[in-house]
N, C-alpha and C. Protein backbone atom coordinates (compact mmCIF):
# COMPACT_ATOMS: atom_id res chain seq x y z
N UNK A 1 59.83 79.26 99.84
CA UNK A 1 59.04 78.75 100.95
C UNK A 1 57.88 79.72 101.18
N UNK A 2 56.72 78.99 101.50
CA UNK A 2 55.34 79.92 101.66
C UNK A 2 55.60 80.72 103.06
N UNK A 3 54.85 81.77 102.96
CA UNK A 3 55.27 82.91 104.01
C UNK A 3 56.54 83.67 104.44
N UNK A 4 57.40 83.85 103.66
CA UNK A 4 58.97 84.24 103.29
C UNK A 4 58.42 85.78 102.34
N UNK A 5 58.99 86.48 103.07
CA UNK A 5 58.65 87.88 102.38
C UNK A 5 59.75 88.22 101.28
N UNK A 6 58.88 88.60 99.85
CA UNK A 6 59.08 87.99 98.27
C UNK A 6 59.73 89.23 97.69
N UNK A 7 59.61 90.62 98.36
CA UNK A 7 60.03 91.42 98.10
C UNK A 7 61.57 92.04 98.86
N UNK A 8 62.08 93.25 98.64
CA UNK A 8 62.98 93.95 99.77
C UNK A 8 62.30 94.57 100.36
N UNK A 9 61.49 95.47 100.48
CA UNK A 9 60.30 96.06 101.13
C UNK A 9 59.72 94.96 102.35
N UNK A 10 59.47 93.57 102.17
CA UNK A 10 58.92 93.00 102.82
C UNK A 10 60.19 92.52 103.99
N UNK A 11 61.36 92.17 103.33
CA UNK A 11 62.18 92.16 104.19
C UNK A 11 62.78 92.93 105.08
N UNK A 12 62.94 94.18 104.72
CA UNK A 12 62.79 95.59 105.77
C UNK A 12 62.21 95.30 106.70
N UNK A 13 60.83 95.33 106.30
CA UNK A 13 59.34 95.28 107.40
C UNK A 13 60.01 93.83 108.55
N UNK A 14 60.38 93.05 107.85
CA UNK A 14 60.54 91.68 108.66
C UNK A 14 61.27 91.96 109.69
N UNK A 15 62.81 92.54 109.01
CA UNK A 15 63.96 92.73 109.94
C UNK A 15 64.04 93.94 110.72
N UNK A 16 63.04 95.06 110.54
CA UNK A 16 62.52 96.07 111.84
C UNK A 16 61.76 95.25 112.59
N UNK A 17 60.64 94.05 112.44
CA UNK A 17 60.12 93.65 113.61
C UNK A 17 60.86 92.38 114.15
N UNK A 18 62.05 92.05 113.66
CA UNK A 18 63.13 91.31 114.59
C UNK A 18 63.31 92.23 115.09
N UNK A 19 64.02 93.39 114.55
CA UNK A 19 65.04 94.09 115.53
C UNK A 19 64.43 94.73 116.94
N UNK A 20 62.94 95.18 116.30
CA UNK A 20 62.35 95.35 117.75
C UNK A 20 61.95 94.79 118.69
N UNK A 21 61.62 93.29 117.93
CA UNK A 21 61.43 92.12 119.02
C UNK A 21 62.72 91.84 119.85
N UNK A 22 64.13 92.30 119.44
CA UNK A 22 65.15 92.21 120.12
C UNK A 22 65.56 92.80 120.61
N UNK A 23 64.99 93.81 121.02
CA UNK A 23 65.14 94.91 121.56
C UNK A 23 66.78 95.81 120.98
N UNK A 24 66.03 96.12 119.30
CA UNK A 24 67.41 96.55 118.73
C UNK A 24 68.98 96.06 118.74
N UNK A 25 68.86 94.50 118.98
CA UNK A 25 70.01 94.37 118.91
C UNK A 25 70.64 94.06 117.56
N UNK A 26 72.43 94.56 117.96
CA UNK A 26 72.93 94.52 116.92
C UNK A 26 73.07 93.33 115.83
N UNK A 27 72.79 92.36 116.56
CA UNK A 27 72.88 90.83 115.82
C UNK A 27 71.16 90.61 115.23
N UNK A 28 69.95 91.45 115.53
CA UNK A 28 69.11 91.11 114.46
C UNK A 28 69.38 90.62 113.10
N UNK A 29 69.84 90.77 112.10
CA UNK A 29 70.07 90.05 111.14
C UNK A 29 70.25 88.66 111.27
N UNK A 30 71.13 88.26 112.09
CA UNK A 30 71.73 87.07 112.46
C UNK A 30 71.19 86.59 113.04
N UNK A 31 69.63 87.03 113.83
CA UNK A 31 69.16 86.21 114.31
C UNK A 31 67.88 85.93 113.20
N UNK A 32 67.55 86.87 112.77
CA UNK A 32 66.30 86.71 111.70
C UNK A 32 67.07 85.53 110.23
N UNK A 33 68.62 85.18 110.28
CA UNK A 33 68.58 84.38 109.57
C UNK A 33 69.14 83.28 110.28
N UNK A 34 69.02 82.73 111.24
CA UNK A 34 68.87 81.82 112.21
C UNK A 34 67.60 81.47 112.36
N UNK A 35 66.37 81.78 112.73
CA UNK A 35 65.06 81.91 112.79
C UNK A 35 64.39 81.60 111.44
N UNK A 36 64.51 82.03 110.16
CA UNK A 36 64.50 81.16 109.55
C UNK A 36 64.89 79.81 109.32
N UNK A 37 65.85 79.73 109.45
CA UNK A 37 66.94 78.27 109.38
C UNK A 37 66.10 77.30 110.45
N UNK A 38 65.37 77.73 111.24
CA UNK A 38 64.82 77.11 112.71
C UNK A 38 63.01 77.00 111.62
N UNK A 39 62.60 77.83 111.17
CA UNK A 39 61.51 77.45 110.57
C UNK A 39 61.24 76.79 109.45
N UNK A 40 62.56 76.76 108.49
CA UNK A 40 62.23 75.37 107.93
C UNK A 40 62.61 74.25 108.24
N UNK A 41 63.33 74.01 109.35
CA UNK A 41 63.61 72.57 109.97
C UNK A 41 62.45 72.19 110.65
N UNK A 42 61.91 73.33 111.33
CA UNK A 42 60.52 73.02 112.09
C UNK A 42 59.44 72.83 111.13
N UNK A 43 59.06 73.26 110.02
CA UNK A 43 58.08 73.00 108.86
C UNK A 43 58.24 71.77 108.30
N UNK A 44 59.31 70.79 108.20
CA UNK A 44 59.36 69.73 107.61
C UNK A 44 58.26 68.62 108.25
N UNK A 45 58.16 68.64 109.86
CA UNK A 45 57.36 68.05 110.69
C UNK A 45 55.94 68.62 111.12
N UNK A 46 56.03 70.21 110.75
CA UNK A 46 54.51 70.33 111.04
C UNK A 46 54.47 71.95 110.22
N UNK A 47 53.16 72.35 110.56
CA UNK A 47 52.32 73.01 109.88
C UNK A 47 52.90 74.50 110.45
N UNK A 48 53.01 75.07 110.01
CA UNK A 48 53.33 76.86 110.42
C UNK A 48 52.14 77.59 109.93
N UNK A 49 51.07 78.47 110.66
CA UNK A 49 49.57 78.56 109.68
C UNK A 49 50.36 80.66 109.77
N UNK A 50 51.26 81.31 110.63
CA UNK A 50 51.91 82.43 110.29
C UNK A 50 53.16 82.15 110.49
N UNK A 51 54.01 82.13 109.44
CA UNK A 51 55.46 82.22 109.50
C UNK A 51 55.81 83.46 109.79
N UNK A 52 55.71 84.73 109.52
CA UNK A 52 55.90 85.73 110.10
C UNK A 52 56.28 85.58 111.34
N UNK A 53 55.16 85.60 112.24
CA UNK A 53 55.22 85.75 113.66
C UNK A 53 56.11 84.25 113.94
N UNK A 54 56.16 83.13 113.35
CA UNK A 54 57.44 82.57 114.05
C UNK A 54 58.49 82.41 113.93
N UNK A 55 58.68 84.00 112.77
CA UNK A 55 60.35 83.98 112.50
C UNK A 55 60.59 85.27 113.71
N UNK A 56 59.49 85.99 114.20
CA UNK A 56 59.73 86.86 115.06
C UNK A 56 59.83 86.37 116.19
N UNK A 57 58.90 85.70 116.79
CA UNK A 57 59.38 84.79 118.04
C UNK A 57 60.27 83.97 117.88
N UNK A 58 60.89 83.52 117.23
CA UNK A 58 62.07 82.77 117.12
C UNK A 58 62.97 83.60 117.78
N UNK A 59 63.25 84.40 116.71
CA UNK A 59 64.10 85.44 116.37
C UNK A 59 64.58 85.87 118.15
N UNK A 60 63.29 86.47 118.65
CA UNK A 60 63.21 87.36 120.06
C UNK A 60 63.97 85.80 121.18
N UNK A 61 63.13 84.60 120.88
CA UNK A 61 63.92 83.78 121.13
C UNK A 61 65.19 83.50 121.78
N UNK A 62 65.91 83.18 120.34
CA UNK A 62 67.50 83.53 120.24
C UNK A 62 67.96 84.56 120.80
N UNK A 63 67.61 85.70 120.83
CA UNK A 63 67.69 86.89 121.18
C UNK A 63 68.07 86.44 123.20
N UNK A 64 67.26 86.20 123.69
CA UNK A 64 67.06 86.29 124.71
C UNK A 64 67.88 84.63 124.95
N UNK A 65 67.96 83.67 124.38
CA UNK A 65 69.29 82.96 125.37
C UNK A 65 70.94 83.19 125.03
N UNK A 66 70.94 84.16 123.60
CA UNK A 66 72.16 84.79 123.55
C UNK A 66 72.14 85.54 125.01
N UNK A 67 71.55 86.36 124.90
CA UNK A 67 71.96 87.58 126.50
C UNK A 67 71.75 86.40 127.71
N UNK A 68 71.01 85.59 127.81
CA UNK A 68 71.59 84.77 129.03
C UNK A 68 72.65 84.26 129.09
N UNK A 69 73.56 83.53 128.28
CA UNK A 69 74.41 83.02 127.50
C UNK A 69 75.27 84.03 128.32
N UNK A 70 75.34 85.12 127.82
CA UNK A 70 76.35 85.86 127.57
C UNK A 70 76.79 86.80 129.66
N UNK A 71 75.54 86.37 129.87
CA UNK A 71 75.76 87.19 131.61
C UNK A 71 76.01 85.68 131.98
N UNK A 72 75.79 84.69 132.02
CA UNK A 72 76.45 83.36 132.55
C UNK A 72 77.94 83.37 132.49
N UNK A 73 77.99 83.28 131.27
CA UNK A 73 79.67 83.67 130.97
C UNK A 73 80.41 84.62 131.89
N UNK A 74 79.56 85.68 131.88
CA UNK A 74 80.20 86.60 133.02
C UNK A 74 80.59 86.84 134.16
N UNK A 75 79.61 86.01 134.92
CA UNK A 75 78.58 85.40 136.12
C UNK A 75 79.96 84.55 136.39
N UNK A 76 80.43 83.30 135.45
CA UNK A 76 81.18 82.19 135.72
C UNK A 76 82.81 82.88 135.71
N UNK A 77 83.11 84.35 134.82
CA UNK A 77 84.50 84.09 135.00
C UNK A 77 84.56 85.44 136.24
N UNK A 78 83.73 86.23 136.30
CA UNK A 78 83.78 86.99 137.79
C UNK A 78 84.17 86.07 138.89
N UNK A 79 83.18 85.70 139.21
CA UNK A 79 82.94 84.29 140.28
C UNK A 79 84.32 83.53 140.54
N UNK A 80 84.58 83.01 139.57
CA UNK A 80 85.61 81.58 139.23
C UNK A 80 86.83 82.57 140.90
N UNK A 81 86.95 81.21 141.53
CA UNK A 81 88.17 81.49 142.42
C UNK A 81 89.34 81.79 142.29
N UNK A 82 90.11 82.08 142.81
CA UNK A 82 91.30 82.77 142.04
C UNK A 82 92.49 81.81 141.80
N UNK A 83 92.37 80.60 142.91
CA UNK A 83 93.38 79.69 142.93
C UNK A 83 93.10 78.79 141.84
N UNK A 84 92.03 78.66 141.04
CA UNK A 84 91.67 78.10 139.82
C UNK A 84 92.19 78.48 138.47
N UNK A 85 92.51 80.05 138.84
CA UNK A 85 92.93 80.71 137.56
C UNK A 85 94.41 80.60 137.37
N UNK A 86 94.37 79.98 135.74
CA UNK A 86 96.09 79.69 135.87
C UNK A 86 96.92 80.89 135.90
N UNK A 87 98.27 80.68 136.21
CA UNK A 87 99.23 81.64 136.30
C UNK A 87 100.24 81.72 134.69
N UNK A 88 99.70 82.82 133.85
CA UNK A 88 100.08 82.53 132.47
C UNK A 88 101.59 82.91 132.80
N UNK A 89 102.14 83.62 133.78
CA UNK A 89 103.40 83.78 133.66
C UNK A 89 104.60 82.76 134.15
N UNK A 90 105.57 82.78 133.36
CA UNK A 90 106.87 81.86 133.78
C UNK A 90 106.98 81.46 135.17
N UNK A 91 107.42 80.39 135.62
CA UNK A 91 107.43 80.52 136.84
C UNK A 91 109.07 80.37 136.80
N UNK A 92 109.82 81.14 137.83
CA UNK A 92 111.30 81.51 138.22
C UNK A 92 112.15 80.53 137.21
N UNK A 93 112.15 79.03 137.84
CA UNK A 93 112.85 78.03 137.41
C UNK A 93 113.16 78.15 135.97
N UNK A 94 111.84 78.25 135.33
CA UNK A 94 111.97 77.91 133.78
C UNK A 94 112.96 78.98 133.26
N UNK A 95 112.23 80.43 133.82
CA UNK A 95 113.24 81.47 133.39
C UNK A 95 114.70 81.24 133.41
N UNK A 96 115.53 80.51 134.80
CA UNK A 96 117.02 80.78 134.88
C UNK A 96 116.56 79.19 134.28
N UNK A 97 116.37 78.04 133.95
CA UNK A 97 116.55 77.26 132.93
C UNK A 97 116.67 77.40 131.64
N UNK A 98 115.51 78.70 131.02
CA UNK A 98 115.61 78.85 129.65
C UNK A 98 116.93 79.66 129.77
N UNK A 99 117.20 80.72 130.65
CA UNK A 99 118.71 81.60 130.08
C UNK A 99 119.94 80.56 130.15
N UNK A 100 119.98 79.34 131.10
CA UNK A 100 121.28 78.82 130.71
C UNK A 100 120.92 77.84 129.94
N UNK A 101 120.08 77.37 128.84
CA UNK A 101 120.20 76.67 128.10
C UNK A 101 120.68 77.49 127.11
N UNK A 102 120.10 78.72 126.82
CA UNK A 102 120.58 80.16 126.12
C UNK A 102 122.31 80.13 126.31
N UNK A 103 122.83 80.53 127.52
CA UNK A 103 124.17 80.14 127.50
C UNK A 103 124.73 79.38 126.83
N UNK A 104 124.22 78.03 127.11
CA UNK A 104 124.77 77.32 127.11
C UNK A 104 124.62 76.94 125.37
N UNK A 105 123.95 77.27 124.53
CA UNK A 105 123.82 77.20 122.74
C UNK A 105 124.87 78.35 122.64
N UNK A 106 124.73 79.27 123.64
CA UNK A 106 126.02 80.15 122.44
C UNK A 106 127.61 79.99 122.84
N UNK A 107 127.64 79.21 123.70
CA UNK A 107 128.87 78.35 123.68
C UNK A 107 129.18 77.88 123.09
N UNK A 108 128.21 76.77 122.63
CA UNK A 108 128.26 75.54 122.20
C UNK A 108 128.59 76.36 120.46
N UNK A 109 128.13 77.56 120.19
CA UNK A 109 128.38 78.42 118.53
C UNK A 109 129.64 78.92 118.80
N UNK A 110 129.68 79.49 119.83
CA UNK A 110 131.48 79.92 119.86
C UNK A 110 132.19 79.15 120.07
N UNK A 111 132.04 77.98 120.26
CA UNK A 111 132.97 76.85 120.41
C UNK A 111 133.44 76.29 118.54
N UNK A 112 132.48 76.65 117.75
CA UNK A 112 132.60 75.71 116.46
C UNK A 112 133.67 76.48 116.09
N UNK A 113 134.42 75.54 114.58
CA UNK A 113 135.29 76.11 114.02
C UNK A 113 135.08 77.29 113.30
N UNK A 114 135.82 78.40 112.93
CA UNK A 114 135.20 79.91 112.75
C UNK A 114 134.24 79.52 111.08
N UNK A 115 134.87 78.67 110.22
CA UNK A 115 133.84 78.68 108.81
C UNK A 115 132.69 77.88 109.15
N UNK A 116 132.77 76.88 109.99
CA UNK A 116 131.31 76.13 110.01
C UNK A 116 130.51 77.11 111.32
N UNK A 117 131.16 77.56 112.25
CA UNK A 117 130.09 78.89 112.72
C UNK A 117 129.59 80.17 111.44
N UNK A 118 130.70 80.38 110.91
CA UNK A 118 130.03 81.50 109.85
C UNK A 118 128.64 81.11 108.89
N UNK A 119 128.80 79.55 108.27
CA UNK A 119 128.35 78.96 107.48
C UNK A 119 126.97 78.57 107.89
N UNK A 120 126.78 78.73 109.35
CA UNK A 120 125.27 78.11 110.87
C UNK A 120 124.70 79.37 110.95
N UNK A 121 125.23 80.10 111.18
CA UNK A 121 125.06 81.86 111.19
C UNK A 121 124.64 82.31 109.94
N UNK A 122 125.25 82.28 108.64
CA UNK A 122 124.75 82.83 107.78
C UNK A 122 123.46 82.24 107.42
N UNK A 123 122.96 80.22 108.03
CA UNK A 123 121.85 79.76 107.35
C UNK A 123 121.17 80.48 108.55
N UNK A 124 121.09 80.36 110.14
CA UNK A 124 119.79 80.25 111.17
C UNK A 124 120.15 81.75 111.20
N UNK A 125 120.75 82.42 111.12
CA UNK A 125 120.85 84.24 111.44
C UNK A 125 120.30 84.68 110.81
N UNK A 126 121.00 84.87 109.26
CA UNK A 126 120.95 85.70 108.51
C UNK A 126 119.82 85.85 107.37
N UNK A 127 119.14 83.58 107.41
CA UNK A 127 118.17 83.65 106.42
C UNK A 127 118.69 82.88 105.47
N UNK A 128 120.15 82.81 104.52
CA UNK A 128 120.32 82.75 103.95
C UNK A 128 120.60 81.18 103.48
N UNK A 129 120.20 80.84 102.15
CA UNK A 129 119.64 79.14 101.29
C UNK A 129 121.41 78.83 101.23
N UNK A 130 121.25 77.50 100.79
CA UNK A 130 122.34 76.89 101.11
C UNK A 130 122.99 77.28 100.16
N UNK A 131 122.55 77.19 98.83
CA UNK A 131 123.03 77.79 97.72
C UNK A 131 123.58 78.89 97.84
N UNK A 132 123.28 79.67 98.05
CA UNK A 132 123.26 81.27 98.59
C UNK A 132 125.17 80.81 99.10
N UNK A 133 124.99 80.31 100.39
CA UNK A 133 125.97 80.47 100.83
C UNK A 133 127.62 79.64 100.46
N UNK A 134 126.89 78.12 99.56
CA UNK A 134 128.26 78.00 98.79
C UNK A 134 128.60 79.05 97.90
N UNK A 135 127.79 79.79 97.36
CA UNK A 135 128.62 80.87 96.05
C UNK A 135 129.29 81.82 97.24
N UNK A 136 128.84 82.09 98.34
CA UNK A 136 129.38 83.25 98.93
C UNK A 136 130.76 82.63 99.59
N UNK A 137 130.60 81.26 99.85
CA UNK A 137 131.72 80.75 100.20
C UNK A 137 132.97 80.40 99.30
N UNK A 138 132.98 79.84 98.02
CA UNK A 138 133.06 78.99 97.31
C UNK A 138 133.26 77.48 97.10
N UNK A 139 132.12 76.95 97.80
CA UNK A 139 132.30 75.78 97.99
C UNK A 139 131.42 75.27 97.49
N UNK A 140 131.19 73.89 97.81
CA UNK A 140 129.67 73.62 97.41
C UNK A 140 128.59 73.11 98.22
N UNK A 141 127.40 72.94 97.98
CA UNK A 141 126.36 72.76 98.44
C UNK A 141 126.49 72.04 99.20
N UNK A 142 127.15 70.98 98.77
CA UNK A 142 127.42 69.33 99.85
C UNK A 142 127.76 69.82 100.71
N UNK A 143 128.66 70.64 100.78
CA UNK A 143 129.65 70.98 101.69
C UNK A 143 129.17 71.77 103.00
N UNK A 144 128.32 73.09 102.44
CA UNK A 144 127.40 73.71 103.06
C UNK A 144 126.83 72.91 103.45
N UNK A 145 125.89 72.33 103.61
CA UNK A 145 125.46 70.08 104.15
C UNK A 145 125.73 70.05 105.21
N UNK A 146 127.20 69.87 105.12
CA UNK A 146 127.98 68.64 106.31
C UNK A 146 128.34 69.74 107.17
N UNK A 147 128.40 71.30 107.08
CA UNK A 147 129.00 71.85 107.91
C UNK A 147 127.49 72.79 108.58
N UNK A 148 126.11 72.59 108.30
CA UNK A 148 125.46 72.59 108.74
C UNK A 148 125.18 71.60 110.14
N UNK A 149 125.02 70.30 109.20
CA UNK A 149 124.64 68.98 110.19
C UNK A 149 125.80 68.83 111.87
N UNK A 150 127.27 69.36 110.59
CA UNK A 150 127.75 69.41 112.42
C UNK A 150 128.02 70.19 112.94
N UNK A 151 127.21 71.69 112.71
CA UNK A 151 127.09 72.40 113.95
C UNK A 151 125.94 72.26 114.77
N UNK A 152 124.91 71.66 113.96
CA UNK A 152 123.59 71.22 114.77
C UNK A 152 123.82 70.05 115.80
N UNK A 153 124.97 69.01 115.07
CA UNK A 153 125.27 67.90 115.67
C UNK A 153 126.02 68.69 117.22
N UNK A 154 126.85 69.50 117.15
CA UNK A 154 127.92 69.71 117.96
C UNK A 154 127.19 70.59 118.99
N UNK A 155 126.27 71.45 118.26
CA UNK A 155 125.49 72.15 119.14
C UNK A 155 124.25 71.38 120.27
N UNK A 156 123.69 70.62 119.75
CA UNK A 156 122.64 69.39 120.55
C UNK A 156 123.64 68.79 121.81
N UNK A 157 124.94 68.26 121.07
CA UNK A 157 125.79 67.61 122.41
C UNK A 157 126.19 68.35 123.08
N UNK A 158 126.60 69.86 123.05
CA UNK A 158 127.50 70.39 123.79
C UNK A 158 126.10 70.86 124.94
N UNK A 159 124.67 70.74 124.12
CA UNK A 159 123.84 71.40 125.47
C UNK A 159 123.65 70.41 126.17
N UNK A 160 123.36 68.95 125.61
CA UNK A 160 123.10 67.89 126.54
C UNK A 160 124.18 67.38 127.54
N UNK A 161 125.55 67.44 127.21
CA UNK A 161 126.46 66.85 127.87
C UNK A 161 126.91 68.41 128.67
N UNK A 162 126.58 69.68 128.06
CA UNK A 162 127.42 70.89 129.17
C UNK A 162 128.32 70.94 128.88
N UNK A 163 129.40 70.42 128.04
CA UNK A 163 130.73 71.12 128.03
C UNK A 163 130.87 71.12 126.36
N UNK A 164 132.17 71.14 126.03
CA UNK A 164 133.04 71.58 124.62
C UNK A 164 133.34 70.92 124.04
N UNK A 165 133.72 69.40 124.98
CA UNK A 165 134.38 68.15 124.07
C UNK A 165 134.13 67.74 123.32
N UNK A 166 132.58 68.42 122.97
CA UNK A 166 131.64 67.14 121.87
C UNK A 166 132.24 67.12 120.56
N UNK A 167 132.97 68.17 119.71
CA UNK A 167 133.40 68.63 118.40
C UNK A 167 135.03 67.93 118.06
């Protein structure tokens, strides 16, 4: 593109007079290749007679509604009322809801028979593939299966219904 400095030397020169048009900020680069990007969209429709100077005013531009940008932002979450701002922490209920649903799953594991708890434990505890655990058992895979499905099964009912009977 005509007026695009052809050398590195020329680009130096370019990106010291962004940076000083920006009053040294650290994002000069980023704005001098933004500012380009803005002068050949703007060249398609009309005439640029110094591209230089309107990759620098661009540039200073950008420059200056980033920093407005950026004290608005500031401006808005100083400001913002307080009853607006959510409360990221638990509120009471959930807490003693999440611990007795907590209870209430490790019931529902000490309730299973001791090999299909060992067999739930060794897959959601310990990590370990199903495979893994028929050789450690000696059983087989299927088997490891069904004694998965009904501790998940036994475990889901015993939290929804609250008691033991489900198994």
């Amino acid at each position: 593109m005509a007026g695009l400095p052809r050398t590195l030397d020329e680009w130096r020169a370019l990106l010291g007079r962004v940076s000083r048009a920006t009053r040294r900020s650290p994002d000069a680069e980023d704005m001098l290749q933004a500012a380009i990007v803005r002068m050949q969209e703007y060249s398609r429709h009309h005439v640029i007679d110094n591209p230089t100077a309107f990759i620098v005013r661009t540039a200073r531009n950008l420059s200056i509604d980033a920093s407005r940008h950026s004290r608005f932002l500031s401006d808005v979450v100083i400001d913002a009322p307080t009853d607006l701002v959510a409360d990221r922490s638990a509120i009471q209920d959930e807490i003693i809801e999440t611990r007795g649903r907590l209870d209430r799953v490790r019931a529902a594991i000490g309730s299973l028979p001791p090999r299909t708890r060992s067999i739930f434990l060794q897959h959601r505890i310990e990590g370990m593939k199903y495979r893994e655990i028929a050789a450690d058992c000696g059983i087989t895979v299927s088997a490891v299966e069904k004694h998965i499905a009904k501790a998940v099964a036994h475990i889901t009912a015993f939290d929804e219904d609250g008691d033991d009977d489900a198994y």
